[in-house]
C-alpha atoms as a PDB file:
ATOM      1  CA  UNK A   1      18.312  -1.008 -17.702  1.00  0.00           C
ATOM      2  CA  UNK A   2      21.565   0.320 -17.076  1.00  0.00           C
ATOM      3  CA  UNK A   3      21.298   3.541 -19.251  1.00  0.00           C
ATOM      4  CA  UNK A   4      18.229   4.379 -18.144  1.00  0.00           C
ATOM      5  CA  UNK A   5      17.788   7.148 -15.612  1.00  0.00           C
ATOM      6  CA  UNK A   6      16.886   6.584 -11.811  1.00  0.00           C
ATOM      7  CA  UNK A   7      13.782   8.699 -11.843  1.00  0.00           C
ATOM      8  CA  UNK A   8      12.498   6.826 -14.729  1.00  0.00           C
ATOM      9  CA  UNK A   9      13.566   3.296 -12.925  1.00  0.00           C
ATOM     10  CA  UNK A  10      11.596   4.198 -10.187  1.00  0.00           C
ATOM     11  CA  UNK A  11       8.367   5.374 -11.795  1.00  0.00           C
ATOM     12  CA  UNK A  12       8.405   2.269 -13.749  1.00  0.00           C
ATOM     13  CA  UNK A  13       8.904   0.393 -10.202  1.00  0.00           C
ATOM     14  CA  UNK A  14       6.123   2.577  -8.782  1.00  0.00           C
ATOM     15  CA  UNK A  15       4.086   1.376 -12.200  1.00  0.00           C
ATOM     16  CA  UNK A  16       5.198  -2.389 -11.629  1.00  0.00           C
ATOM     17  CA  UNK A  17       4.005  -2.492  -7.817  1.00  0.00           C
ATOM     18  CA  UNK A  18       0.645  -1.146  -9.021  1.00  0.00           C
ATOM     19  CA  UNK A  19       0.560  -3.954 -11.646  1.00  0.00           C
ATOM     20  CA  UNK A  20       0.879  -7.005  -8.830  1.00  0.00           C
ATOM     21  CA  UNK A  21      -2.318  -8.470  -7.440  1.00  0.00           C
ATOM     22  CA  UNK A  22      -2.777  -9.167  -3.535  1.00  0.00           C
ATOM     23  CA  UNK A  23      -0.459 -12.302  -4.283  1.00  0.00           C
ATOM     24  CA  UNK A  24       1.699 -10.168  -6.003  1.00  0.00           C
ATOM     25  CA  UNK A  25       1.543 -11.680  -9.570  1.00  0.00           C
ATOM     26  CA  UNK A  26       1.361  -9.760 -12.217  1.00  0.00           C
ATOM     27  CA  UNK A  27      -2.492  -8.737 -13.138  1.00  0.00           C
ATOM     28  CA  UNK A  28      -3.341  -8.602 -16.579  1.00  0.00           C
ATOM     29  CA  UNK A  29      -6.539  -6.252 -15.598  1.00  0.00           C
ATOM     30  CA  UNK A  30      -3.973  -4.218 -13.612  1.00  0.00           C
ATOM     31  CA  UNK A  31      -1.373  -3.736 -16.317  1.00  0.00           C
ATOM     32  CA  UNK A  32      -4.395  -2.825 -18.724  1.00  0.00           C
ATOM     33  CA  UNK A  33      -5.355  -0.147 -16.113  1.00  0.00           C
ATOM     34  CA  UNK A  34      -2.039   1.216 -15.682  1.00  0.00           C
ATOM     35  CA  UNK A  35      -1.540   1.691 -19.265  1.00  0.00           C
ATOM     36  CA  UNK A  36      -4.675   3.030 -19.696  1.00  0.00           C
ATOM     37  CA  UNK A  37      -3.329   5.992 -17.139  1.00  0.00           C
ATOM     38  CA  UNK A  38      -0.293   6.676 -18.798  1.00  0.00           C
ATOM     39  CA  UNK A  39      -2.324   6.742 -22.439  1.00  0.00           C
ATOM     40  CA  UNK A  40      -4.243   9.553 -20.497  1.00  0.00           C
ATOM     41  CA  UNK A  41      -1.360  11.191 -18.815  1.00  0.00           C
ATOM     42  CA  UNK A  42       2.042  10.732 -20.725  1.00  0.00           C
ATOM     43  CA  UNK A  43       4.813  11.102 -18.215  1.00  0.00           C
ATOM     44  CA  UNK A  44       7.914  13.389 -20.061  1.00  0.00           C
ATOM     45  CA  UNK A  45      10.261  10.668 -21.486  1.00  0.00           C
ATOM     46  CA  UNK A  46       6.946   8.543 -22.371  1.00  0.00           C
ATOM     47  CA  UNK A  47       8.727   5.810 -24.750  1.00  0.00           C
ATOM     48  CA  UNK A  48      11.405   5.461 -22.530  1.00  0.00           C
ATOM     49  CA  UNK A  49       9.252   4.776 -19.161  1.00  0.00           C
ATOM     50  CA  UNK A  50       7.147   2.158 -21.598  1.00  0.00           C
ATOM     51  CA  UNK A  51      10.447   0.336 -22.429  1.00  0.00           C
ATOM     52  CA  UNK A  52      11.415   0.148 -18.223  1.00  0.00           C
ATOM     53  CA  UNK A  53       8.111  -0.601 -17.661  1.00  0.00           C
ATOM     54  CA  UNK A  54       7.779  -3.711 -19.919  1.00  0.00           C
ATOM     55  CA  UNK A  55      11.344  -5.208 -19.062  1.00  0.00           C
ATOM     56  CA  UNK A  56      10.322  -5.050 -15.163  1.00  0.00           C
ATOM     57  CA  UNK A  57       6.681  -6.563 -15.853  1.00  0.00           C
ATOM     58  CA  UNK A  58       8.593  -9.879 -18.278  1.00  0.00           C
ATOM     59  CA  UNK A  59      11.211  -9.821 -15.597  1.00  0.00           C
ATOM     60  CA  UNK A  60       8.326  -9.946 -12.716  1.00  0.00           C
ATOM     61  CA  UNK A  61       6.076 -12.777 -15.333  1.00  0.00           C
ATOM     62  CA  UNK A  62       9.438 -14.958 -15.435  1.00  0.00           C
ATOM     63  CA  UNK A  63       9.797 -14.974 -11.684  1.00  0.00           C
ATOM     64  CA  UNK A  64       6.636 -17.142 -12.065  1.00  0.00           C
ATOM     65  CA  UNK A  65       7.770 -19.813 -15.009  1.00  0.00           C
ATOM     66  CA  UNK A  66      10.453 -22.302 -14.492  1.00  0.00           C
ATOM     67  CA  UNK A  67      11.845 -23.707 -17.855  1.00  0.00           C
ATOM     68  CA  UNK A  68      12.876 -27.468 -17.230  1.00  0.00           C
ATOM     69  CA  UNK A  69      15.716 -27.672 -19.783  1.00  0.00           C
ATOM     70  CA  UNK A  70      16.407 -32.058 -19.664  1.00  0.00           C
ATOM     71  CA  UNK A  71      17.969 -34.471 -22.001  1.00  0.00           C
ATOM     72  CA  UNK A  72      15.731 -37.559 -21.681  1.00  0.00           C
ATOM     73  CA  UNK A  73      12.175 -37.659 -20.889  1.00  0.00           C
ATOM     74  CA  UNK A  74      10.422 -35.519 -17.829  1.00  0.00           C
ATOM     75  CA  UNK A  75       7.053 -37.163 -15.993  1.00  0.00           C
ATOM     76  CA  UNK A  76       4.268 -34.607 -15.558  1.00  0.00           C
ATOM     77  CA  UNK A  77       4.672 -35.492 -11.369  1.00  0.00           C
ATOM     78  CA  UNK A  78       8.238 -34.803 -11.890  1.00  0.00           C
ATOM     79  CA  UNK A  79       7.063 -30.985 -13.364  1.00  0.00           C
ATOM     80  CA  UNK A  80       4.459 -30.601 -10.926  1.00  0.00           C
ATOM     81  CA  UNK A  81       6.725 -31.115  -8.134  1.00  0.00           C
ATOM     82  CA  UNK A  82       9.545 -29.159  -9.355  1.00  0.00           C
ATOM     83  CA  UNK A  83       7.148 -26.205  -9.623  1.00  0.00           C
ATOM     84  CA  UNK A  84       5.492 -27.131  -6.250  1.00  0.00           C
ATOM     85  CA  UNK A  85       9.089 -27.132  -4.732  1.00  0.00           C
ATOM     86  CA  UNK A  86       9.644 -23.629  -6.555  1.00  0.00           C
ATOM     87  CA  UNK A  87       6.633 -22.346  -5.550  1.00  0.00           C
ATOM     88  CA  UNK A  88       7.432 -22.851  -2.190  1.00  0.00           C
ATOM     89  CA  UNK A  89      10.905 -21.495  -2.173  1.00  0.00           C
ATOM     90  CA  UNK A  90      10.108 -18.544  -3.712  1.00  0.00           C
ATOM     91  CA  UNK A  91       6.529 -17.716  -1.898  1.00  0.00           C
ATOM     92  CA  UNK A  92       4.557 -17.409  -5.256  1.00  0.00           C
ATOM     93  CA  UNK A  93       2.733 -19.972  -7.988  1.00  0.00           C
ATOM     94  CA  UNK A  94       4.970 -21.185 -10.247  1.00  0.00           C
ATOM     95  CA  UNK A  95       4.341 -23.315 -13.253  1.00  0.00           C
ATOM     96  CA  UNK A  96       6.942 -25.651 -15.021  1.00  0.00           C
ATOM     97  CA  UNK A  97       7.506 -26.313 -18.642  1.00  0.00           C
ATOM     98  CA  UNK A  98       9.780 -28.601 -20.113  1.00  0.00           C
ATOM     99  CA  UNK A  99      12.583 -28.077 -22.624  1.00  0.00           C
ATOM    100  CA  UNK A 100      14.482 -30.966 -24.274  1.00  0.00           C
ATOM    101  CA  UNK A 101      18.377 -30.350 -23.921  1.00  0.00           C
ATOM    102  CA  UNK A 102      20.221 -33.331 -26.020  1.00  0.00           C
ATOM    103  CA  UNK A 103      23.028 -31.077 -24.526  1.00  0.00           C
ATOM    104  CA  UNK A 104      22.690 -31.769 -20.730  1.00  0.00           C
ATOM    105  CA  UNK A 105      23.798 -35.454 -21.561  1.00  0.00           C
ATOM    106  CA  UNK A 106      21.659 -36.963 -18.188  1.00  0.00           C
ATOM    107  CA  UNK A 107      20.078 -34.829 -15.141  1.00  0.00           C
ATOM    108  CA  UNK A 108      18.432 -30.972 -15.361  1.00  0.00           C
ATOM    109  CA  UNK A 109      19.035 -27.581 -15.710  1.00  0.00           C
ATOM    110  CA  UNK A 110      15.745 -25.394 -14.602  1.00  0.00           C
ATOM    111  CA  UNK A 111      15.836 -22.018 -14.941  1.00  0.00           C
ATOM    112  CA  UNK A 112      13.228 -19.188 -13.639  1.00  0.00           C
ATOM    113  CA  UNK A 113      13.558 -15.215 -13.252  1.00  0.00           C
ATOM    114  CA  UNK A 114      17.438 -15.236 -13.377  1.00  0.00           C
ATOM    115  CA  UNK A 115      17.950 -18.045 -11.622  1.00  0.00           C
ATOM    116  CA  UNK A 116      19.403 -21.160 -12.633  1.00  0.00           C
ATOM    117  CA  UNK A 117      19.634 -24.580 -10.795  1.00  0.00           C
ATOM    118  CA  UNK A 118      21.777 -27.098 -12.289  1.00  0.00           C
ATOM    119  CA  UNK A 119      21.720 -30.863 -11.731  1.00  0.00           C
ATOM    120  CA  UNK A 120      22.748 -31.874 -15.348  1.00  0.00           C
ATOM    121  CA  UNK A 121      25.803 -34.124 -15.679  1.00  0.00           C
ATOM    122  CA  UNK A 122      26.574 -31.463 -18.438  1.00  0.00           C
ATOM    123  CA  UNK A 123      26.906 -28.703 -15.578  1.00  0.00           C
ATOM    124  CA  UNK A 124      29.096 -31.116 -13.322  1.00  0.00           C
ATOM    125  CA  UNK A 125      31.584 -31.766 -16.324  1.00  0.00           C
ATOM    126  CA  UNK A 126      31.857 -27.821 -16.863  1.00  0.00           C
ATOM    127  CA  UNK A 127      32.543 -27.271 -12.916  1.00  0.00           C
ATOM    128  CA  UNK A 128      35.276 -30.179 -12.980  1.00  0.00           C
ATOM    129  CA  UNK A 129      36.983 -28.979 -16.041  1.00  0.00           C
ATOM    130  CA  UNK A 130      36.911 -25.277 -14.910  1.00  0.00           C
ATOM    131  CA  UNK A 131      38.301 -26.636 -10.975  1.00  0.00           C
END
């Protein structure tokens, strides 16, 4: 959102903070609501305060979803306490999805928000080869 002006980056962080439930997830109800609002009362530079808006609430959804990216299988415990462990770390629910990654060779890569933890033996070749 680099070419997008601070005024508008704000009013779309104003927007996003309105659009968090007490746990401070996004609310589906509270996005509706919001949008409702700005249908009613266009700020100036409507379309481009829409486009800020949505990146911060996929960006904010993300924070919540970690994709498990592995090359052979995953066990649902394994999932449930990956996203446990996230959920913890980061101080919100998180749920966990797996990916199959042929690529990874053995081990995982999970990614959530723009975070990325890597425990792949893929990820430990690259960091050799580039030491």
């Amino acid at each position: 959102m680099a070419a997008v002006p601070a005024k508008i980056r704000a009013y779309a962080k104003q927007l996003l903070q309105l659009s968090l439930d007490e746990k401070g997830a996004v609310s589906a109800e509270r996005v509706a609501g919001v949008l409702a609002y700005l249908e009613k009362n266009p700020p100036a530079r409507f379309p481009l305060v829409l486009v800020a808006y949505r990146k911060l609430v996929a960006a904010e959804i993300a924070k919540g979803e970690a994709r498990v990216e592995h090359a052979g299988p995953v066990a649902p415990a394994a999932l449930d306490g990956i996203a446990a462990a996230l959920g913890k770390r980061y101080g919100r629910a998180v749920t966990a999805t797996a990916t199959p990654n042929p690529k990874l060779l053995a081990g995982l890569r999970v990614r959530i928000g723009d975070d990325v933890f890597e425990s792949s033996v893929a990820g430990q070749l690259a960091a050799l080869s580039a030491a």
